[in-house]
PDB file of N, CA and C in Angstrom:
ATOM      1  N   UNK A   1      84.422 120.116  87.979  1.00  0.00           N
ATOM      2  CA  UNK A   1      85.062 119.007  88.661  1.00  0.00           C
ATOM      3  C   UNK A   1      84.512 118.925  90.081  1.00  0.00           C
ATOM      4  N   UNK A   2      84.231 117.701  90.792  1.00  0.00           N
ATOM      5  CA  UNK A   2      83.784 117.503  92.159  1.00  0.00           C
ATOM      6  C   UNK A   2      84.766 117.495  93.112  1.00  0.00           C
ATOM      7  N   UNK A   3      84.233 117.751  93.910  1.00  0.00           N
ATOM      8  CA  UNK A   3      85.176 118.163  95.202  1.00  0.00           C
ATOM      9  C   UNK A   3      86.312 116.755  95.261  1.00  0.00           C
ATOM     10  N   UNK A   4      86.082 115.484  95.147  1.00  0.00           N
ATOM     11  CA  UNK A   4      86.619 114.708  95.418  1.00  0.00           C
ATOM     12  C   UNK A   4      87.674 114.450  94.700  1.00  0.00           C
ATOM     13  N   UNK A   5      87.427 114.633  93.294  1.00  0.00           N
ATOM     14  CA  UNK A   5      88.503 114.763  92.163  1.00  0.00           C
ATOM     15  C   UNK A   5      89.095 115.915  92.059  1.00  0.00           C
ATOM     16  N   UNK A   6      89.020 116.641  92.572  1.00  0.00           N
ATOM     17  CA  UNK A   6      90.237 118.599  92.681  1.00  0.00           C
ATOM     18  C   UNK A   6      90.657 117.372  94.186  1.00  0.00           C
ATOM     19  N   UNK A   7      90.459 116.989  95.709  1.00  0.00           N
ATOM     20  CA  UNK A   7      90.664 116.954  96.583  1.00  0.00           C
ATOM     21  C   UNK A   7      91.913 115.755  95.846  1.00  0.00           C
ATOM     22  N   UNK A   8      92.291 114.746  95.137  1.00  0.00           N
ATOM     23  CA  UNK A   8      92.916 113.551  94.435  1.00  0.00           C
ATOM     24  C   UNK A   8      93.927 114.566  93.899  1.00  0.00           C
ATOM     25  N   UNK A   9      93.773 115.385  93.022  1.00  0.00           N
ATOM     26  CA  UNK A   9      94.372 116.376  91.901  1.00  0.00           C
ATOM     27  C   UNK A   9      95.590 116.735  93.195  1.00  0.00           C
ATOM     28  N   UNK A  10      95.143 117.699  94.498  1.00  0.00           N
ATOM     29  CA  UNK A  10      95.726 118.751  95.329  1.00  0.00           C
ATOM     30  C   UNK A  10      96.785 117.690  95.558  1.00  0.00           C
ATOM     31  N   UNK A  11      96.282 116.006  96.873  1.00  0.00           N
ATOM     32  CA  UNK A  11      97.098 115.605  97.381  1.00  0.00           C
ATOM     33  C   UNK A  11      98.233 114.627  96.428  1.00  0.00           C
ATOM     34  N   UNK A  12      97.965 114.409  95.474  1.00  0.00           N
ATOM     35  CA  UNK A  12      98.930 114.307  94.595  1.00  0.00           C
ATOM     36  C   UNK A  12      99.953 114.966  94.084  1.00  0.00           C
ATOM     37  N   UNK A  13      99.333 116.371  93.706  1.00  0.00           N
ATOM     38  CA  UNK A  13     100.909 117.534  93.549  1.00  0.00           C
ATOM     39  C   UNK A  13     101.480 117.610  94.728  1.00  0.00           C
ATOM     40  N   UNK A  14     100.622 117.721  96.252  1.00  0.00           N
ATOM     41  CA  UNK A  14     101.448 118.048  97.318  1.00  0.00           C
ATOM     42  C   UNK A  14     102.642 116.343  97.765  1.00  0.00           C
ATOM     43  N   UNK A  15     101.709 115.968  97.182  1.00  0.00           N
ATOM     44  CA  UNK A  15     103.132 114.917  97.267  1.00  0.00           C
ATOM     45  C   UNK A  15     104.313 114.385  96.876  1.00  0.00           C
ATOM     46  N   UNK A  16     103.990 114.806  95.558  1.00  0.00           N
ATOM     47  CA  UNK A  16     105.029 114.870  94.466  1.00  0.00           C
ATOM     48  C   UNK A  16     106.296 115.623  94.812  1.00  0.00           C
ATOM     49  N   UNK A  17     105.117 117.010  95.132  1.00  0.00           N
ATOM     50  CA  UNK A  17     106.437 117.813  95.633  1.00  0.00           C
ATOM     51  C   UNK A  17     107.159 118.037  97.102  1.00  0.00           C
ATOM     52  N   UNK A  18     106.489 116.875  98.334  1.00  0.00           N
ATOM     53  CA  UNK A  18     107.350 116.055  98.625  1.00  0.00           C
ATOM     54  C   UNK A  18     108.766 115.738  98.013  1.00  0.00           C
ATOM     55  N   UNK A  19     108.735 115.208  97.235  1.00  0.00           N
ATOM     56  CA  UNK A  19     109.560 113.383  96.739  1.00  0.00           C
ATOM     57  C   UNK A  19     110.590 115.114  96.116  1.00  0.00           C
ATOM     58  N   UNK A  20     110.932 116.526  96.056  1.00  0.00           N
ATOM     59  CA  UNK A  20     111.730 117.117  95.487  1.00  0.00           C
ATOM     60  C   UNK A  20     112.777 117.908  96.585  1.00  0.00           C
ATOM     61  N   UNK A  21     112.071 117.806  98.005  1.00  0.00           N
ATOM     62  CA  UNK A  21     112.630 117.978  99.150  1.00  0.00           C
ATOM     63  C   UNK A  21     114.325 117.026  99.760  1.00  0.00           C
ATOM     64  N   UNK A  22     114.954 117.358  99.512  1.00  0.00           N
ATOM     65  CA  UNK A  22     115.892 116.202 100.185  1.00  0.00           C
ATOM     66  C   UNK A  22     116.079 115.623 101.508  1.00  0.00           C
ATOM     67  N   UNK A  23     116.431 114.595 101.561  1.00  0.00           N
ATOM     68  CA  UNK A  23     115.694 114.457 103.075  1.00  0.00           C
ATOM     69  C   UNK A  23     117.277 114.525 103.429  1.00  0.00           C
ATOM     70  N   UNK A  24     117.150 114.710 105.091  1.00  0.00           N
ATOM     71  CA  UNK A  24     118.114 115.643 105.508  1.00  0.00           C
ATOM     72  C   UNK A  24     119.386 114.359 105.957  1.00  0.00           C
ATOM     73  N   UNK A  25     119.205 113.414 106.143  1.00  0.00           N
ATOM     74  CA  UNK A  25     120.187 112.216 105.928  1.00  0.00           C
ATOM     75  C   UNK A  25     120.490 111.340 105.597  1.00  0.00           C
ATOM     76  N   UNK A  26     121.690 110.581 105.629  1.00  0.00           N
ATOM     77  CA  UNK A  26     121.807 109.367 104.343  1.00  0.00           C
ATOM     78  C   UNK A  26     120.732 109.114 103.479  1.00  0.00           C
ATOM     79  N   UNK A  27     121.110 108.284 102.631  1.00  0.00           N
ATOM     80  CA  UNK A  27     121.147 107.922 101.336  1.00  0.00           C
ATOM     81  C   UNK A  27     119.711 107.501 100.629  1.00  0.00           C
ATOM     82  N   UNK A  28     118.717 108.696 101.201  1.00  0.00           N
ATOM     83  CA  UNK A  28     117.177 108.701 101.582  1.00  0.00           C
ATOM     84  C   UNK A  28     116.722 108.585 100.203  1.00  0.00           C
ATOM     85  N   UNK A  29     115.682 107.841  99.283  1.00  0.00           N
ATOM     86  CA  UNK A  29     114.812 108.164  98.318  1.00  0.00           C
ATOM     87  C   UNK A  29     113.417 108.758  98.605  1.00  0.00           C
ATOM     88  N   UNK A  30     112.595 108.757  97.612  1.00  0.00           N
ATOM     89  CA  UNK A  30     111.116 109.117  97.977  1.00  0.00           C
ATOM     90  C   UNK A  30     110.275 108.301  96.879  1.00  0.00           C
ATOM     91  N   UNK A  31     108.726 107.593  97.201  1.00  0.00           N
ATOM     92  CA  UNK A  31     108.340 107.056  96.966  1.00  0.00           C
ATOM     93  C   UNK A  31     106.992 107.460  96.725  1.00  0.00           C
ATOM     94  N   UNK A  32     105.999 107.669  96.002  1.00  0.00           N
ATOM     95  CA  UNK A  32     104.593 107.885  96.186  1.00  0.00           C
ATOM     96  C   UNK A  32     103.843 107.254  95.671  1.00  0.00           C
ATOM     97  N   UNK A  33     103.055 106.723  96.216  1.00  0.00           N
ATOM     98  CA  UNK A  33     101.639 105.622  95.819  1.00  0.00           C
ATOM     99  C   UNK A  33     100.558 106.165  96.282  1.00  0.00           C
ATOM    100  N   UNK A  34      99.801 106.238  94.588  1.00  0.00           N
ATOM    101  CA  UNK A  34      98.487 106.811  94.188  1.00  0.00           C
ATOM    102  C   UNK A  34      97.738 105.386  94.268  1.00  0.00           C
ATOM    103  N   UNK A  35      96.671 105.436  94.784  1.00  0.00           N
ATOM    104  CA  UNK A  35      95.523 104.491  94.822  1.00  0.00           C
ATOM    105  C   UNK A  35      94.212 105.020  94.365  1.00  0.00           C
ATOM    106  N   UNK A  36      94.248 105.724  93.260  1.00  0.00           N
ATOM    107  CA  UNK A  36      92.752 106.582  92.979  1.00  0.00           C
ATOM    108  C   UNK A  36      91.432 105.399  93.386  1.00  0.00           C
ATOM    109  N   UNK A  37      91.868 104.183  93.072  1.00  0.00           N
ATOM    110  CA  UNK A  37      90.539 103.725  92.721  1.00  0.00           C
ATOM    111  C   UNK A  37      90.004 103.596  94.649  1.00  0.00           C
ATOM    112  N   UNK A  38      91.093 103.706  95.090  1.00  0.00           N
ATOM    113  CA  UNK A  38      90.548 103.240  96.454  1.00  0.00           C
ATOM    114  C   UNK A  38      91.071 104.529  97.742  1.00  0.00           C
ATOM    115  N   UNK A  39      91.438 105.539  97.050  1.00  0.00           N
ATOM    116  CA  UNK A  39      91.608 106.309  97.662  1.00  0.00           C
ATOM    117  C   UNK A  39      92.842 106.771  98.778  1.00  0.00           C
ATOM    118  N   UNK A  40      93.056 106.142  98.593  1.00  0.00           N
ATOM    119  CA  UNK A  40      94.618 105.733  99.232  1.00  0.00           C
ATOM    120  C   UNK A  40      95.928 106.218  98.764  1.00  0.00           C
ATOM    121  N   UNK A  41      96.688 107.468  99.667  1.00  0.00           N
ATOM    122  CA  UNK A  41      97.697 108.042  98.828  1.00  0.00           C
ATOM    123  C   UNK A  41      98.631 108.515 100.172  1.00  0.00           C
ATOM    124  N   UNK A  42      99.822 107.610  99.416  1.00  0.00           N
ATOM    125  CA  UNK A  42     101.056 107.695 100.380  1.00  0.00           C
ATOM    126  C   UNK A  42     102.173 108.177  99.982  1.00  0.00           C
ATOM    127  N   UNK A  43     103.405 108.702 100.990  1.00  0.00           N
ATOM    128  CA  UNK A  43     104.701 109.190 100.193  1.00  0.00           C
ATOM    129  C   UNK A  43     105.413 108.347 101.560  1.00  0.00           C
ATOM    130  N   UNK A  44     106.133 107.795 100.610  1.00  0.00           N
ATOM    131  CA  UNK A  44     107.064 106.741 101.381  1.00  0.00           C
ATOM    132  C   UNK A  44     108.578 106.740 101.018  1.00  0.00           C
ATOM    133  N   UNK A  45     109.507 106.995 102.761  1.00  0.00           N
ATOM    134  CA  UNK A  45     111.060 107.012 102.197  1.00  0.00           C
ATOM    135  C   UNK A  45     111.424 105.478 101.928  1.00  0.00           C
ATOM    136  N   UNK A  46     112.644 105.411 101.642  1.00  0.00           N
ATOM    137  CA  UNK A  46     113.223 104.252 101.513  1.00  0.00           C
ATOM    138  C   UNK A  46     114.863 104.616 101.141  1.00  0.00           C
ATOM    139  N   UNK A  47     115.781 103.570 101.703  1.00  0.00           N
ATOM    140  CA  UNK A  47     117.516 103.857 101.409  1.00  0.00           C
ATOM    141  C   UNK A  47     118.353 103.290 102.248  1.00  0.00           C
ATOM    142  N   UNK A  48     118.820 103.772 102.786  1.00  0.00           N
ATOM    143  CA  UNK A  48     119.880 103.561 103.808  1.00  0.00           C
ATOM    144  C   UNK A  48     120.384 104.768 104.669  1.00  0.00           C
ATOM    145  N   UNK A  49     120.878 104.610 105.906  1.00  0.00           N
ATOM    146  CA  UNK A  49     121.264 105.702 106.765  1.00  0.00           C
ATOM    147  C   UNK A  49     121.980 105.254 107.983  1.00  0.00           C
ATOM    148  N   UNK A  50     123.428 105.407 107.635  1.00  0.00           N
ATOM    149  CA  UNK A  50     124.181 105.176 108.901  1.00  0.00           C
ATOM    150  C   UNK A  50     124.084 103.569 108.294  1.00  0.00           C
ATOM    151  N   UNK A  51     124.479 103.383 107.541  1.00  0.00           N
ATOM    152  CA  UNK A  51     124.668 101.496 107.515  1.00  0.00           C
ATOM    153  C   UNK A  51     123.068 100.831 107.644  1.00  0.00           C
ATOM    154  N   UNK A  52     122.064 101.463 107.949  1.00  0.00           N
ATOM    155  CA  UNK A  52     120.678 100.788 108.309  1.00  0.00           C
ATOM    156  C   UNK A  52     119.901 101.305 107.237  1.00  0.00           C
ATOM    157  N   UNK A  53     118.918 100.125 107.103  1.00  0.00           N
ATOM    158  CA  UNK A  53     117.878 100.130 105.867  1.00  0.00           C
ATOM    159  C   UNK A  53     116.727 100.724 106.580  1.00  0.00           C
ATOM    160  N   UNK A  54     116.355 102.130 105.742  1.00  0.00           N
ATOM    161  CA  UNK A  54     114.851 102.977 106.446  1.00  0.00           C
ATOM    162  C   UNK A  54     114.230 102.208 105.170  1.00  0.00           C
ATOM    163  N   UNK A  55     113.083 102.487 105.328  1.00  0.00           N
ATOM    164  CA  UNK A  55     111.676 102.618 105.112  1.00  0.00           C
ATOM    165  C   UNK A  55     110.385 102.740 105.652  1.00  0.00           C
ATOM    166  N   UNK A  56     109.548 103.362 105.499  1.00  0.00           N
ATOM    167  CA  UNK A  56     108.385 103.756 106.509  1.00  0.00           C
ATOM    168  C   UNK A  56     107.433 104.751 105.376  1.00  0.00           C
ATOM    169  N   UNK A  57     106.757 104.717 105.794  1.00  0.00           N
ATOM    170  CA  UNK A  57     105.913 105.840 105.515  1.00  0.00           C
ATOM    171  C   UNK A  57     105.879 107.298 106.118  1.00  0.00           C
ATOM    172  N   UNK A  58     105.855 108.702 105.173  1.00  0.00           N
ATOM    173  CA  UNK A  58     106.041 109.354 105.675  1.00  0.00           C
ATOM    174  C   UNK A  58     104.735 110.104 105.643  1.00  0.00           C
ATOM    175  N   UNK A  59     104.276 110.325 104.894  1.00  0.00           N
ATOM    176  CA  UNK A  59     102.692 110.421 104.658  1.00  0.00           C
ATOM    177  C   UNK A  59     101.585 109.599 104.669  1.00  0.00           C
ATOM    178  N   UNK A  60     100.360 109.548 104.478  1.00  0.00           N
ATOM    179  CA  UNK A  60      99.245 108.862 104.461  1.00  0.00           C
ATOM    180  C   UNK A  60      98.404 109.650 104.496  1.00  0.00           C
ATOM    181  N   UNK A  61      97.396 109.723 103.404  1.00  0.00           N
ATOM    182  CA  UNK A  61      95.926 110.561 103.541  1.00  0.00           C
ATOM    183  C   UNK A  61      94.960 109.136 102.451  1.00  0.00           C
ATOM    184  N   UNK A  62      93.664 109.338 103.284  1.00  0.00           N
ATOM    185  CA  UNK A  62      92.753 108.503 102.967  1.00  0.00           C
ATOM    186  C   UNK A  62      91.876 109.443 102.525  1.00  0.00           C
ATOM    187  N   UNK A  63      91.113 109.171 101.485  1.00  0.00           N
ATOM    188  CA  UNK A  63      89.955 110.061 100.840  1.00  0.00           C
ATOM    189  C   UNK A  63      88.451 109.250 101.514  1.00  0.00           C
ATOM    190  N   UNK A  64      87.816 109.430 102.374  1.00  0.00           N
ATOM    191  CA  UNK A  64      86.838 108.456 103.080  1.00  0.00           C
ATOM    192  C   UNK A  64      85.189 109.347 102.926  1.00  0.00           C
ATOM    193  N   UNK A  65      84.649 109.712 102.320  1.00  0.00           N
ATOM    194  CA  UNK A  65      82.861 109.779 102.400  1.00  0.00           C
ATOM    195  C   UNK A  65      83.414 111.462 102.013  1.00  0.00           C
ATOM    196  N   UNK A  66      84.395 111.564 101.555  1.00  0.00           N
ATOM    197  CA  UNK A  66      84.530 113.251 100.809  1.00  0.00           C
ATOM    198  C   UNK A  66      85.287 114.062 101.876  1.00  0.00           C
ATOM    199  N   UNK A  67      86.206 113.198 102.510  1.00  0.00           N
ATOM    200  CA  UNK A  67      86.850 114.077 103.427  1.00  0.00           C
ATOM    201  C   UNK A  67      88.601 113.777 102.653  1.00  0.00           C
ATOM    202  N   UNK A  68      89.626 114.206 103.435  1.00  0.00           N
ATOM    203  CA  UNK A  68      90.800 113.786 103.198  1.00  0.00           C
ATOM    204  C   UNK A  68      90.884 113.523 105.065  1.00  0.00           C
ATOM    205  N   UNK A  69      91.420 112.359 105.209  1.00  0.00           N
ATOM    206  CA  UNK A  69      91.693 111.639 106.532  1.00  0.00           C
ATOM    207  C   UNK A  69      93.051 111.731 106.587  1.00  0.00           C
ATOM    208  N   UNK A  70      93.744 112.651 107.073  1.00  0.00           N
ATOM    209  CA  UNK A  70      95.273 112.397 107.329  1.00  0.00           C
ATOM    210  C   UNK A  70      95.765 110.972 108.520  1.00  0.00           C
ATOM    211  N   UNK A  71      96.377 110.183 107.670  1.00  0.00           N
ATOM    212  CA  UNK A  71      96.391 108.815 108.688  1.00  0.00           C
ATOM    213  C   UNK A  71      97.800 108.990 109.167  1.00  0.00           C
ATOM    214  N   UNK A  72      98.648 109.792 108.495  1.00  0.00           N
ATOM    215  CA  UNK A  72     100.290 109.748 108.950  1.00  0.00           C
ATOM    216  C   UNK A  72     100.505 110.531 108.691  1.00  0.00           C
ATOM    217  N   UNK A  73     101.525 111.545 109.435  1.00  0.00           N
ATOM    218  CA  UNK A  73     101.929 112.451 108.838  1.00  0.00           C
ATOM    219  C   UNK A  73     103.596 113.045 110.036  1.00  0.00           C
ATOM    220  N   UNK A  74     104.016 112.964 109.142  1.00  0.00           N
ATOM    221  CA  UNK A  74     105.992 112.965 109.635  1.00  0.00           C
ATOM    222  C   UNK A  74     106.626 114.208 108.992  1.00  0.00           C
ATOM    223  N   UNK A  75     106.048 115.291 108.566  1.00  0.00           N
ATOM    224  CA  UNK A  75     106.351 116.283 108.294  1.00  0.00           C
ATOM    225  C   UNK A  75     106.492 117.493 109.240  1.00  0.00           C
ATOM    226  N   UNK A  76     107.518 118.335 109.023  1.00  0.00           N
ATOM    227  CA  UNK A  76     108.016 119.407 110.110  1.00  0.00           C
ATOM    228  C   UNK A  76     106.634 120.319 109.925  1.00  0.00           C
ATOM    229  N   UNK A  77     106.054 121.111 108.727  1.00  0.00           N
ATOM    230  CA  UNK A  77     104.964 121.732 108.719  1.00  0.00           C
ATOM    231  C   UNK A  77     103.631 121.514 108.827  1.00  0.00           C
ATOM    232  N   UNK A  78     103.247 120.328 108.672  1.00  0.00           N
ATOM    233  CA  UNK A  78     102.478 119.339 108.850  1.00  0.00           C
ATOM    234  C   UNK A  78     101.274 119.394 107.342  1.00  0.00           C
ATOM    235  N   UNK A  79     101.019 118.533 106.857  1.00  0.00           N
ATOM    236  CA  UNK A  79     100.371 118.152 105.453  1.00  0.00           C
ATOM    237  C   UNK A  79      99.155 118.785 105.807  1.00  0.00           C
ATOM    238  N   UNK A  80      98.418 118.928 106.756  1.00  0.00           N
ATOM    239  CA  UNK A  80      96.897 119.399 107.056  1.00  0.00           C
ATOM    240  C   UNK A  80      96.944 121.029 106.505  1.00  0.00           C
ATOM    241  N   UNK A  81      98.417 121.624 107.379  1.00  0.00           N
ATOM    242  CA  UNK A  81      98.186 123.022 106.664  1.00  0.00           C
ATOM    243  C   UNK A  81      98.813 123.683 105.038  1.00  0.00           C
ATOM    244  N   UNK A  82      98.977 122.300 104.577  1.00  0.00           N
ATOM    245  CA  UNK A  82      99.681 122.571 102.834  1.00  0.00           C
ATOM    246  C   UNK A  82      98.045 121.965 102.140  1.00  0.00           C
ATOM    247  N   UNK A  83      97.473 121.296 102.755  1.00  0.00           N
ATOM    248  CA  UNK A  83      96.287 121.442 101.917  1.00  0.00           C
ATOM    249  C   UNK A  83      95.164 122.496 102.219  1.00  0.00           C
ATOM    250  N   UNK A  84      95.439 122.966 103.318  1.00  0.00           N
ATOM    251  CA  UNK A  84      94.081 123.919 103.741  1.00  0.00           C
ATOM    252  C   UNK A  84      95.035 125.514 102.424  1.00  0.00           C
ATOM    253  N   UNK A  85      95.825 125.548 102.777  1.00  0.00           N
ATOM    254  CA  UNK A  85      96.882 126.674 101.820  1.00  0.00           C
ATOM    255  C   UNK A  85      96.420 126.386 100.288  1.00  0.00           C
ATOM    256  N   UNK A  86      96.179 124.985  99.518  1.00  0.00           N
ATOM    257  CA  UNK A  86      96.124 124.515  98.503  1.00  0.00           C
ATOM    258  C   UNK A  86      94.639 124.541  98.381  1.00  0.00           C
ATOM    259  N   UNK A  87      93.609 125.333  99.498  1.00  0.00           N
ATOM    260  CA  UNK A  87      91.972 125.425  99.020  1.00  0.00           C
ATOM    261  C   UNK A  87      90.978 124.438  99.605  1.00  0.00           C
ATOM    262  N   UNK A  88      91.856 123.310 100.721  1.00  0.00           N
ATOM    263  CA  UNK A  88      91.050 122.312 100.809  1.00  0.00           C
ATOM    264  C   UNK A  88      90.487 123.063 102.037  1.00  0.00           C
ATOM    265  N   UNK A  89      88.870 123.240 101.994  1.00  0.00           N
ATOM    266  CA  UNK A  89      88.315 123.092 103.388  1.00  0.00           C
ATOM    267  C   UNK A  89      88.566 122.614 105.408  1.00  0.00           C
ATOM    268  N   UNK A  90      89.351 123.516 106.236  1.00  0.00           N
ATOM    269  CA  UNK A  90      89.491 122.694 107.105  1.00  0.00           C
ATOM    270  C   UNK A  90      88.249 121.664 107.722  1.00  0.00           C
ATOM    271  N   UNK A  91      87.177 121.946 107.595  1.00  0.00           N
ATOM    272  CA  UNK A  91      86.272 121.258 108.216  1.00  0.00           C
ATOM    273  C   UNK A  91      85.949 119.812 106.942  1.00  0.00           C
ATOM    274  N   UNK A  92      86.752 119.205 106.100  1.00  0.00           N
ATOM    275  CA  UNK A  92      87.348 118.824 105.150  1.00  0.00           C
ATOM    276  C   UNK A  92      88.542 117.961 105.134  1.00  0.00           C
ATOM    277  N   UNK A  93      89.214 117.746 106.131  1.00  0.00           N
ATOM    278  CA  UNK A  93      90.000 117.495 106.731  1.00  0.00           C
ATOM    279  C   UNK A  93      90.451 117.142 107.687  1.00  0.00           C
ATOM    280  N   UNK A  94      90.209 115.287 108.019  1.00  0.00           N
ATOM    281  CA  UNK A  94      90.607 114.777 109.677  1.00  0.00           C
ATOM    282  C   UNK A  94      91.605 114.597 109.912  1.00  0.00           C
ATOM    283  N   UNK A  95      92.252 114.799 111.176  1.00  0.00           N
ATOM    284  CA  UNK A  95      93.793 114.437 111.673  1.00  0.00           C
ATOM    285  C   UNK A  95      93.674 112.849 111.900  1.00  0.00           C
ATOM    286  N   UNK A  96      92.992 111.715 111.287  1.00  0.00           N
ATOM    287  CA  UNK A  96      92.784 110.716 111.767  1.00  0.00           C
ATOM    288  C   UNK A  96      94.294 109.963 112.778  1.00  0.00           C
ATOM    289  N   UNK A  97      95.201 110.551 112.719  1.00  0.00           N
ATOM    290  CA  UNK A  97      96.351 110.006 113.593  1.00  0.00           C
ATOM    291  C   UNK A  97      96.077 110.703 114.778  1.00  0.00           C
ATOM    292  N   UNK A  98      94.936 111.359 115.273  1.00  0.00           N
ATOM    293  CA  UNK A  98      94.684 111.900 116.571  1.00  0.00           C
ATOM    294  C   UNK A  98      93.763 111.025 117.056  1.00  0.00           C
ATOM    295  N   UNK A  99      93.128 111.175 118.043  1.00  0.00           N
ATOM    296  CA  UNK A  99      92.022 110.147 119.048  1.00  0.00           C
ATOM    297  C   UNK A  99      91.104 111.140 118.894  1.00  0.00           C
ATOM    298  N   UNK A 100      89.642 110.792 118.719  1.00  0.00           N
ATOM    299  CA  UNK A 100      88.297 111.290 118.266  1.00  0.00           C
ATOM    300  C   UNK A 100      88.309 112.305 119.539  1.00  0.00           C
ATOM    301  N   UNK A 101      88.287 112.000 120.503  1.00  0.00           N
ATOM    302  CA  UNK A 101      88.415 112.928 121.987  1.00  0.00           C
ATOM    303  C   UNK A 101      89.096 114.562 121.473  1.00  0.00           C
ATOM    304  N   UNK A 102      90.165 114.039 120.642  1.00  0.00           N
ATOM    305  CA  UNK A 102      91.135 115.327 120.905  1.00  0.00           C
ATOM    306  C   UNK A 102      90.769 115.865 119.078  1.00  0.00           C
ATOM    307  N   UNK A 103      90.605 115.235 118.337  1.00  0.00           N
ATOM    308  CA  UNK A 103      90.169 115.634 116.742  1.00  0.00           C
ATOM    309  C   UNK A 103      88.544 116.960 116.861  1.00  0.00           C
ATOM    310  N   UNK A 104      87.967 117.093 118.079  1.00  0.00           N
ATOM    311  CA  UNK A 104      87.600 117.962 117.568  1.00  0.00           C
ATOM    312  C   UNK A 104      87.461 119.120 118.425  1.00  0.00           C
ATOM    313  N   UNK A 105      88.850 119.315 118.943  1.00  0.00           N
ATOM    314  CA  UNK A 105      89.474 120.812 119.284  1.00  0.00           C
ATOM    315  C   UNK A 105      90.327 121.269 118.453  1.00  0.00           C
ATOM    316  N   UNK A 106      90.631 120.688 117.310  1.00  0.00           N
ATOM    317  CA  UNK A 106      91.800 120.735 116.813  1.00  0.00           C
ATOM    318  C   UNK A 106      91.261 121.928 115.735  1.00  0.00           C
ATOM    319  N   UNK A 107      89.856 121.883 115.228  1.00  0.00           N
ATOM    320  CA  UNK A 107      89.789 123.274 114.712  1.00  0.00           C
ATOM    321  C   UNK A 107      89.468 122.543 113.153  1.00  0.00           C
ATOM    322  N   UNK A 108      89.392 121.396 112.733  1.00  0.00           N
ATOM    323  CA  UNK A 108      89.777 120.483 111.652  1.00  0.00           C
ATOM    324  C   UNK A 108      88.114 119.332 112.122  1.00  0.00           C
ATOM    325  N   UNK A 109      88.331 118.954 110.962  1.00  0.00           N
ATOM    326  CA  UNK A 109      86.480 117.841 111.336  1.00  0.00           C
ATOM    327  C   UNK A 109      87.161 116.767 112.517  1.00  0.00           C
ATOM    328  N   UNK A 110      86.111 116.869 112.711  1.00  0.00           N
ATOM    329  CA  UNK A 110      85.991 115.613 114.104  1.00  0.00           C
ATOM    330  C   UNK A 110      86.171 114.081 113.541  1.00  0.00           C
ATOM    331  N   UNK A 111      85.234 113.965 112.272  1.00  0.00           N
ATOM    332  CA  UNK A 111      85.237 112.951 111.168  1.00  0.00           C
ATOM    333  C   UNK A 111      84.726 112.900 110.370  1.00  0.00           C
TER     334      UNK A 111
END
């Protein structure tokens, strides 16, 4: 299997198992959208809380020229180090929600 298809395989279970986490207030669901063909893979809340309608995105990773591009990420442990744990390469891996300036101290690809 190529790196790109194990890299699809990883952020898919890690998202899944997302969506088994409860989120810590009101009346929260979980959502995940696979985009294989275009690379595009999100975990998104949605519900109610306190009388108000959430939704947002809580994740975002882009698969771009064989990298995984983290575009969002709203997690307490942060998704970069559940895939480097899950085998993915850090130099493999952009914080794209950082500014190119600061993405390559971070120890993670520049791009």
């Amino acid at each position: 299997m190529d790196a790109v298809n194990r890299y699809r395989q990883i952020v898919r279970k890690i998202l899944a198992e997302h969506t088994e986490i409860p989120y810590a207030h009101g009346d929260i669901e979980f959502e995940t959208v696979f985009d294989s063909e275009s690379d595009h893979y999100l975990l998104i809340i949605l519900g109610r809380e306190n009388g108000r309608r959430v939704h947002g995105c809580l994740i975002h990773i882009d698969i771009i020229s064989g990298k995984l591009w983290i575009q969002r990420d709203g997690t307490e442990s942060g998704i970069a180090n559940e895939l480097v744990s899950s085998g993915v390469p850090k130099e493999h891996i952009v914080l794209g929600f950082r500014s190119p300036e600061i993405r390559k101290h971070t120890g993670f690809a520049a791009a």
